[in-house]
PDB file of N, CA and C in Angstrom:
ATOM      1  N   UNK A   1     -14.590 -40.737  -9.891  1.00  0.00           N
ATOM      2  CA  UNK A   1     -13.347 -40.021  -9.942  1.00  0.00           C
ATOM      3  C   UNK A   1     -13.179 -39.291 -11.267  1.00  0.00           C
ATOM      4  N   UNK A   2     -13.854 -39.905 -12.326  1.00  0.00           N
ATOM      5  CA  UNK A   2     -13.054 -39.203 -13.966  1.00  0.00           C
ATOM      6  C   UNK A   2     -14.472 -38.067 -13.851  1.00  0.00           C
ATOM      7  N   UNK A   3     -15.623 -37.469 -13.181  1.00  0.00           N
ATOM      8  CA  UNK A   3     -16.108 -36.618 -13.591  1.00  0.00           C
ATOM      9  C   UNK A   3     -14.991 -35.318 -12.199  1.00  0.00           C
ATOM     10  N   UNK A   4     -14.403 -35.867 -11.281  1.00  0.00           N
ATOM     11  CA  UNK A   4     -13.570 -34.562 -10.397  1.00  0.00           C
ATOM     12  C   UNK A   4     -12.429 -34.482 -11.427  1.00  0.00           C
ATOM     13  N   UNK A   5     -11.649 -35.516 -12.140  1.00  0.00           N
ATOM     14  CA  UNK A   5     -10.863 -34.951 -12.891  1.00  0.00           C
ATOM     15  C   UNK A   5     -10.990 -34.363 -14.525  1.00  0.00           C
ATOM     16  N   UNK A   6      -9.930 -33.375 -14.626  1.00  0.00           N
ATOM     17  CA  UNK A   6     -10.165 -32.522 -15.998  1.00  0.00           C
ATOM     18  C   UNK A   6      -9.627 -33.711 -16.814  1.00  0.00           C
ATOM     19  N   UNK A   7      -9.354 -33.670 -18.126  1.00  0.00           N
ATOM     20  CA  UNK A   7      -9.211 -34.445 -19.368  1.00  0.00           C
ATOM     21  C   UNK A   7      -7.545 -34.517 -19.223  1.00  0.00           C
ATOM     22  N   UNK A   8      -7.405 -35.964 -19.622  1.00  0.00           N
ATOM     23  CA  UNK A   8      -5.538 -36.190 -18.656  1.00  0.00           C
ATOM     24  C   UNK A   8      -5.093 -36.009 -17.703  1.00  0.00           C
ATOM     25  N   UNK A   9      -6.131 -35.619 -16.942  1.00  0.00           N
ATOM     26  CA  UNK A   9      -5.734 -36.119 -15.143  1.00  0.00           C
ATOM     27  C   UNK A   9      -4.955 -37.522 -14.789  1.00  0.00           C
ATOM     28  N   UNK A  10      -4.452 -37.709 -13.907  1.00  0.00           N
ATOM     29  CA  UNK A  10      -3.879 -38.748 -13.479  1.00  0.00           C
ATOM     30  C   UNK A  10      -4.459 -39.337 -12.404  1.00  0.00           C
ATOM     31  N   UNK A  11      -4.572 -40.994 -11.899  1.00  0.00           N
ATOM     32  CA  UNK A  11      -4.782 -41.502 -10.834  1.00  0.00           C
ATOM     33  C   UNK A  11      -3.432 -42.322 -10.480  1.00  0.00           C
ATOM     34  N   UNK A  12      -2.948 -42.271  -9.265  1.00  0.00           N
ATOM     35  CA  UNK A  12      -2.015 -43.398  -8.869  1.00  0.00           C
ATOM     36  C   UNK A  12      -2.426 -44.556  -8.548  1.00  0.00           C
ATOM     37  N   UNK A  13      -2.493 -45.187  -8.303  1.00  0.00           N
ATOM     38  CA  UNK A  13      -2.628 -46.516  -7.583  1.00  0.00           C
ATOM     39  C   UNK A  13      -1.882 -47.153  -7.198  1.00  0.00           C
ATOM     40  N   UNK A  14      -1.220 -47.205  -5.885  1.00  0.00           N
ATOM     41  CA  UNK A  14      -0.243 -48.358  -5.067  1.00  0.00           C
ATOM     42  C   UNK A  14      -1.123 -49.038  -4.262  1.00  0.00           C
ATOM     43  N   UNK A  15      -0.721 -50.378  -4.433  1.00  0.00           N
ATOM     44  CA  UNK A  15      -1.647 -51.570  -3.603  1.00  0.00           C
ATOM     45  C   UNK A  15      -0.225 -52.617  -3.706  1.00  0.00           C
ATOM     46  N   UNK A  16      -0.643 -53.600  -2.574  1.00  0.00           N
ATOM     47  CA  UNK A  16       0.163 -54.479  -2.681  1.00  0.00           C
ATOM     48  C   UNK A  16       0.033 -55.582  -3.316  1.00  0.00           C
ATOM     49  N   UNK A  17       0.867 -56.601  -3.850  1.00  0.00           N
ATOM     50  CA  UNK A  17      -0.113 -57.563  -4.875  1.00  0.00           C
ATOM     51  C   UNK A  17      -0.722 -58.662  -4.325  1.00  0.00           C
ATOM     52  N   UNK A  18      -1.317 -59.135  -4.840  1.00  0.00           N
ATOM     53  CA  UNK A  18      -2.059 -60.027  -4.715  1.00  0.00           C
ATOM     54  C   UNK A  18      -1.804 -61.279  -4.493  1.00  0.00           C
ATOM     55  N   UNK A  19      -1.052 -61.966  -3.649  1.00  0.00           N
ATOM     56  CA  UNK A  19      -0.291 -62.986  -3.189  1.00  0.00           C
ATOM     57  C   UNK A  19       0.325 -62.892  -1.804  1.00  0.00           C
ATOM     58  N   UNK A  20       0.582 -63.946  -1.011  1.00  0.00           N
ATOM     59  CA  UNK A  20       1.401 -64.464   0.015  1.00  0.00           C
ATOM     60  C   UNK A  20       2.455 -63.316   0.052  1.00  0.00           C
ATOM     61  N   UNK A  21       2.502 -62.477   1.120  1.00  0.00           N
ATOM     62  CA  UNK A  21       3.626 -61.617   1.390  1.00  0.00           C
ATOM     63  C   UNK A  21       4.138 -61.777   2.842  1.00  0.00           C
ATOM     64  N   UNK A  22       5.655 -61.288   3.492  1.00  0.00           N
ATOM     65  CA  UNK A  22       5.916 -61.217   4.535  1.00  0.00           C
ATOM     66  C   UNK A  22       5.458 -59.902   5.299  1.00  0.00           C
ATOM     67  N   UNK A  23       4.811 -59.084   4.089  1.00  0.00           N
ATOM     68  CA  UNK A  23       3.855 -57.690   4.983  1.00  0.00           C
ATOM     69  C   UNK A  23       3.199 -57.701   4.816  1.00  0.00           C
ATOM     70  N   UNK A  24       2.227 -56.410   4.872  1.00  0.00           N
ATOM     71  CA  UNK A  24       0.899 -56.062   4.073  1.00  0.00           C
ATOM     72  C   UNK A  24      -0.286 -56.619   5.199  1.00  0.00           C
ATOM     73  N   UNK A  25      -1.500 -55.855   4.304  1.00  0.00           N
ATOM     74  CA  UNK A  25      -2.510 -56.848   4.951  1.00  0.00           C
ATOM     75  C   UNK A  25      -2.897 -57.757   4.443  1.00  0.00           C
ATOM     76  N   UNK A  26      -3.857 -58.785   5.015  1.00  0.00           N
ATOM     77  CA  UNK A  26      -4.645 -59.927   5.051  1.00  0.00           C
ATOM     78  C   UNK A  26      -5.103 -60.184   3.087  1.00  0.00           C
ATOM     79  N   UNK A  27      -4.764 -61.724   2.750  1.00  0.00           N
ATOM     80  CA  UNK A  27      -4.776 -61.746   1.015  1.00  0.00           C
ATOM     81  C   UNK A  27      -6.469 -61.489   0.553  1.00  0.00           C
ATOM     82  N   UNK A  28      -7.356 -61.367   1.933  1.00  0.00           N
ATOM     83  CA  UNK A  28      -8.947 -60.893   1.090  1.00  0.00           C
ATOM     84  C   UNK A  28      -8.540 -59.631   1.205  1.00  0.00           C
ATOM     85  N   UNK A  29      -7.899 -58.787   1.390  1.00  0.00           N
ATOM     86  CA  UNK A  29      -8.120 -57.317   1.731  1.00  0.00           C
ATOM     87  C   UNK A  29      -7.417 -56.978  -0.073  1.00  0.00           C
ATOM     88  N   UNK A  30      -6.451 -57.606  -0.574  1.00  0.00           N
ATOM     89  CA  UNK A  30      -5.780 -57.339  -1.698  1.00  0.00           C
ATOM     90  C   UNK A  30      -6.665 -57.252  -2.701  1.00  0.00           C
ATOM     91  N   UNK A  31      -6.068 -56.431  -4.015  1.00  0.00           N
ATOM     92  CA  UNK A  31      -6.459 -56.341  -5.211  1.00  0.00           C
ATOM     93  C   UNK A  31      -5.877 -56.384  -5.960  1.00  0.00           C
ATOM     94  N   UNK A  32      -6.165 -57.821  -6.959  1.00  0.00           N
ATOM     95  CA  UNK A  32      -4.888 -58.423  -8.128  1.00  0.00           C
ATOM     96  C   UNK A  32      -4.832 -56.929  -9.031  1.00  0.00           C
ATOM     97  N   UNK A  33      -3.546 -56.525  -9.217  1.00  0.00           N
ATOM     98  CA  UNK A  33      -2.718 -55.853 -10.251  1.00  0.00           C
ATOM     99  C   UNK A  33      -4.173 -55.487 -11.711  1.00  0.00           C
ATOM    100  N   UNK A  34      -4.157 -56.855 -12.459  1.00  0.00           N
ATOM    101  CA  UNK A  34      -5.161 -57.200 -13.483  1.00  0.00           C
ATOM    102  C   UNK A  34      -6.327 -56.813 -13.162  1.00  0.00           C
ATOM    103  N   UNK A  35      -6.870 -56.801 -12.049  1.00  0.00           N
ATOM    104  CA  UNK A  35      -8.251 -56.816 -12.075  1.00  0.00           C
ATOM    105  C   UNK A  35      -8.790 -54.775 -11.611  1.00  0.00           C
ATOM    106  N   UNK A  36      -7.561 -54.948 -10.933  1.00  0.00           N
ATOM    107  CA  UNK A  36      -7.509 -52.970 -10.815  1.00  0.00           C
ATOM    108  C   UNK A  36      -7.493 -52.509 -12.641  1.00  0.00           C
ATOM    109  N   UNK A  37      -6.425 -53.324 -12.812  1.00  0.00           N
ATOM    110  CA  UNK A  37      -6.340 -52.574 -14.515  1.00  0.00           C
ATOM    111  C   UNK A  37      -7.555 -52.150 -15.450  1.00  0.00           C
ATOM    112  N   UNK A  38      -8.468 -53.456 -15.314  1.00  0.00           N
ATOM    113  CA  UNK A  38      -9.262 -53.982 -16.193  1.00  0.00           C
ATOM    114  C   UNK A  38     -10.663 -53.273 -15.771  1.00  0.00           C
ATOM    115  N   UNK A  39     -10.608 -52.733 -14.089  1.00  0.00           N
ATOM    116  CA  UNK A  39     -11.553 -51.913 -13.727  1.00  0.00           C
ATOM    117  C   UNK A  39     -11.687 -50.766 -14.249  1.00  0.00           C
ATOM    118  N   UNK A  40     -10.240 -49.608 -14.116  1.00  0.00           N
ATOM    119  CA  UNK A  40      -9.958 -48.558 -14.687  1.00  0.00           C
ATOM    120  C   UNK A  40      -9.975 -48.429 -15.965  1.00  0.00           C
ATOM    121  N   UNK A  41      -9.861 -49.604 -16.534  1.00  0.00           N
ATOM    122  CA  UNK A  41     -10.255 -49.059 -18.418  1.00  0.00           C
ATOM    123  C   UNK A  41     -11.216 -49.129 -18.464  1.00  0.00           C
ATOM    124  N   UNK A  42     -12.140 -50.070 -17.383  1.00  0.00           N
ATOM    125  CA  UNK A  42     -13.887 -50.050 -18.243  1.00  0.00           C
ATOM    126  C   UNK A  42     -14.316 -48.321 -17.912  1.00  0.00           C
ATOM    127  N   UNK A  43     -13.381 -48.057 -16.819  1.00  0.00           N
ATOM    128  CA  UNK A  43     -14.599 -46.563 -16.496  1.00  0.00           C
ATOM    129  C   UNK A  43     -13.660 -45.415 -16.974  1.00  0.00           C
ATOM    130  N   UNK A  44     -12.878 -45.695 -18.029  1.00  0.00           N
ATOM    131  CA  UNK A  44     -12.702 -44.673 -18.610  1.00  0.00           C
ATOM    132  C   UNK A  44     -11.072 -43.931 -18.707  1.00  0.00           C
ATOM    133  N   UNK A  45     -10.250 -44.944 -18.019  1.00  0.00           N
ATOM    134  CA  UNK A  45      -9.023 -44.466 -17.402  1.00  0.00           C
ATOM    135  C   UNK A  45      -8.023 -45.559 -18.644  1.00  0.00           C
ATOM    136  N   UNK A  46      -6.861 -45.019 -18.862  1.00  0.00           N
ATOM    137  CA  UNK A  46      -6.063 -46.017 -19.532  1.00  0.00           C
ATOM    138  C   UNK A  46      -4.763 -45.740 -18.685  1.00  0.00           C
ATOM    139  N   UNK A  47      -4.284 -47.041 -18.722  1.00  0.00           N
ATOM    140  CA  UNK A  47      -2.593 -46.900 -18.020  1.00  0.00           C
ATOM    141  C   UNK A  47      -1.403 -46.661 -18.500  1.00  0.00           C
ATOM    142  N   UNK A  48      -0.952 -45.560 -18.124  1.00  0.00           N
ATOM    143  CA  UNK A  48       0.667 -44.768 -18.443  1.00  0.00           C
ATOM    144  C   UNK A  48       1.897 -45.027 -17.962  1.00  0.00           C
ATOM    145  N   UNK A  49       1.936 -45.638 -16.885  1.00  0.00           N
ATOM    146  CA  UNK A  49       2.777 -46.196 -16.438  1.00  0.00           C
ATOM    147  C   UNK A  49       2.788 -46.967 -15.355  1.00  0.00           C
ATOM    148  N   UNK A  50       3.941 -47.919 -15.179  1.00  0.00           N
ATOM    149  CA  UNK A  50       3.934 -49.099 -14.191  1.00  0.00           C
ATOM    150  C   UNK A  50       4.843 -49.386 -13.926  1.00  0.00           C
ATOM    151  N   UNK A  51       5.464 -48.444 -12.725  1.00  0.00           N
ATOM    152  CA  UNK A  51       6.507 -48.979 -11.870  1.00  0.00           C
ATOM    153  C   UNK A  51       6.954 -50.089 -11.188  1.00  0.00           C
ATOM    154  N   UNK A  52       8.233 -50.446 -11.392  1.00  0.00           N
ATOM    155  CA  UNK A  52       8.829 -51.724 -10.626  1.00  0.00           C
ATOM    156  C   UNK A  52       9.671 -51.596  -9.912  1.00  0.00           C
ATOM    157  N   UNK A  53       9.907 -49.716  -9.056  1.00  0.00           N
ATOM    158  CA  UNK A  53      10.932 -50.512  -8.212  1.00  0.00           C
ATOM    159  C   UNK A  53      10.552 -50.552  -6.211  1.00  0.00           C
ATOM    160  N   UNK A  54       9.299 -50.677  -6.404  1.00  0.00           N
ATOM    161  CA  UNK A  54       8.281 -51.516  -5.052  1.00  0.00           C
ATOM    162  C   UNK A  54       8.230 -52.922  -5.432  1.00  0.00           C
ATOM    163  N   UNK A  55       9.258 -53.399  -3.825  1.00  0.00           N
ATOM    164  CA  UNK A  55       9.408 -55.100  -3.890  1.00  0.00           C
ATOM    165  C   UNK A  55       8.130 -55.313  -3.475  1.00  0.00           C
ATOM    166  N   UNK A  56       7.230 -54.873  -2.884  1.00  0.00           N
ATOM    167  CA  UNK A  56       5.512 -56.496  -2.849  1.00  0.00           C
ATOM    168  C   UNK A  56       4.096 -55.200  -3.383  1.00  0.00           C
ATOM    169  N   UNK A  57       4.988 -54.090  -3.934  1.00  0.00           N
ATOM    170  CA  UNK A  57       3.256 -53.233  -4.002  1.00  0.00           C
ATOM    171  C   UNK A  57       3.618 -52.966  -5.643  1.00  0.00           C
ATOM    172  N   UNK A  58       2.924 -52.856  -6.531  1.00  0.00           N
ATOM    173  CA  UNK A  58       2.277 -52.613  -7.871  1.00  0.00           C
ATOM    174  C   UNK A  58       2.251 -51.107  -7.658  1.00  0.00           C
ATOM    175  N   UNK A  59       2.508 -49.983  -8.693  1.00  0.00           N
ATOM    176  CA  UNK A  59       2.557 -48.737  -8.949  1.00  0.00           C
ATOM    177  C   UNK A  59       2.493 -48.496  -9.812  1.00  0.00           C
ATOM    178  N   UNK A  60       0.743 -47.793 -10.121  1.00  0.00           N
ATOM    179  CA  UNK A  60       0.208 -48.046 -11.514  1.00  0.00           C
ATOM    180  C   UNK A  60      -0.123 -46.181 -11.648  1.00  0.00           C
ATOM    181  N   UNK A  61       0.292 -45.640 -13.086  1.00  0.00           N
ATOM    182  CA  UNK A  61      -0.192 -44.485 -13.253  1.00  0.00           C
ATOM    183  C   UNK A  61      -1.280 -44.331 -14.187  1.00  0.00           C
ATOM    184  N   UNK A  62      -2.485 -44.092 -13.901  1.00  0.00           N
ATOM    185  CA  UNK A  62      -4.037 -44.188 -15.021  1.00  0.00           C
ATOM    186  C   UNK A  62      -3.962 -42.501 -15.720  1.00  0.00           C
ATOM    187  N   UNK A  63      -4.617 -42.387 -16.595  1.00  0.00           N
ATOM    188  CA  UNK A  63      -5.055 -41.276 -17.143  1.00  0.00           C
ATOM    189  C   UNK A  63      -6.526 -40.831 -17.438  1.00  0.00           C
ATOM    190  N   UNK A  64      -6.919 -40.083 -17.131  1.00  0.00           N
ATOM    191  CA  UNK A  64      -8.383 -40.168 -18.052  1.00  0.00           C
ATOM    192  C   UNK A  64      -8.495 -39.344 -19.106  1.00  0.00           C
ATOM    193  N   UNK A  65      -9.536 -40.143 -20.099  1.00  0.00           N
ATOM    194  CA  UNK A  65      -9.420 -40.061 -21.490  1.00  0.00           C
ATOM    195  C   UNK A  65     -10.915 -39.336 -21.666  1.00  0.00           C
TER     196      UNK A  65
END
């Protein structure tokens, strides 16, 4: 993804979290919050923002650097 985007591009990321919910899909299908984070900084992305007002999904804004 960071060689299609130009320098400060943005990625969104909404997923739901990673725990017991009354929606969503199945808890192997999820991806903990942390471990999305920790992916996107190794390859190059840092996070700008992180919305809270989704009750069971995480709304993460990345940048690339």
């Amino acid at each position: 993804m960071k060689q299609m985007l130009k320098p400060g591009g943005e990625i969104i990321m909404i997923d739901f979290h990673k725990k017991e919910l009354p929606v969503g899909p199945p808890m192997e299908m999820k991806i903990a919050r942390e471990y999305l984070t920790k992916q996107m900084e190794r390859n190059g992305f840092r996070l700008t923002r992180d919305h809270t007002f989704l009750r069971y999904q995480y709304f993460l804004v990345f940048v690339s650097s």
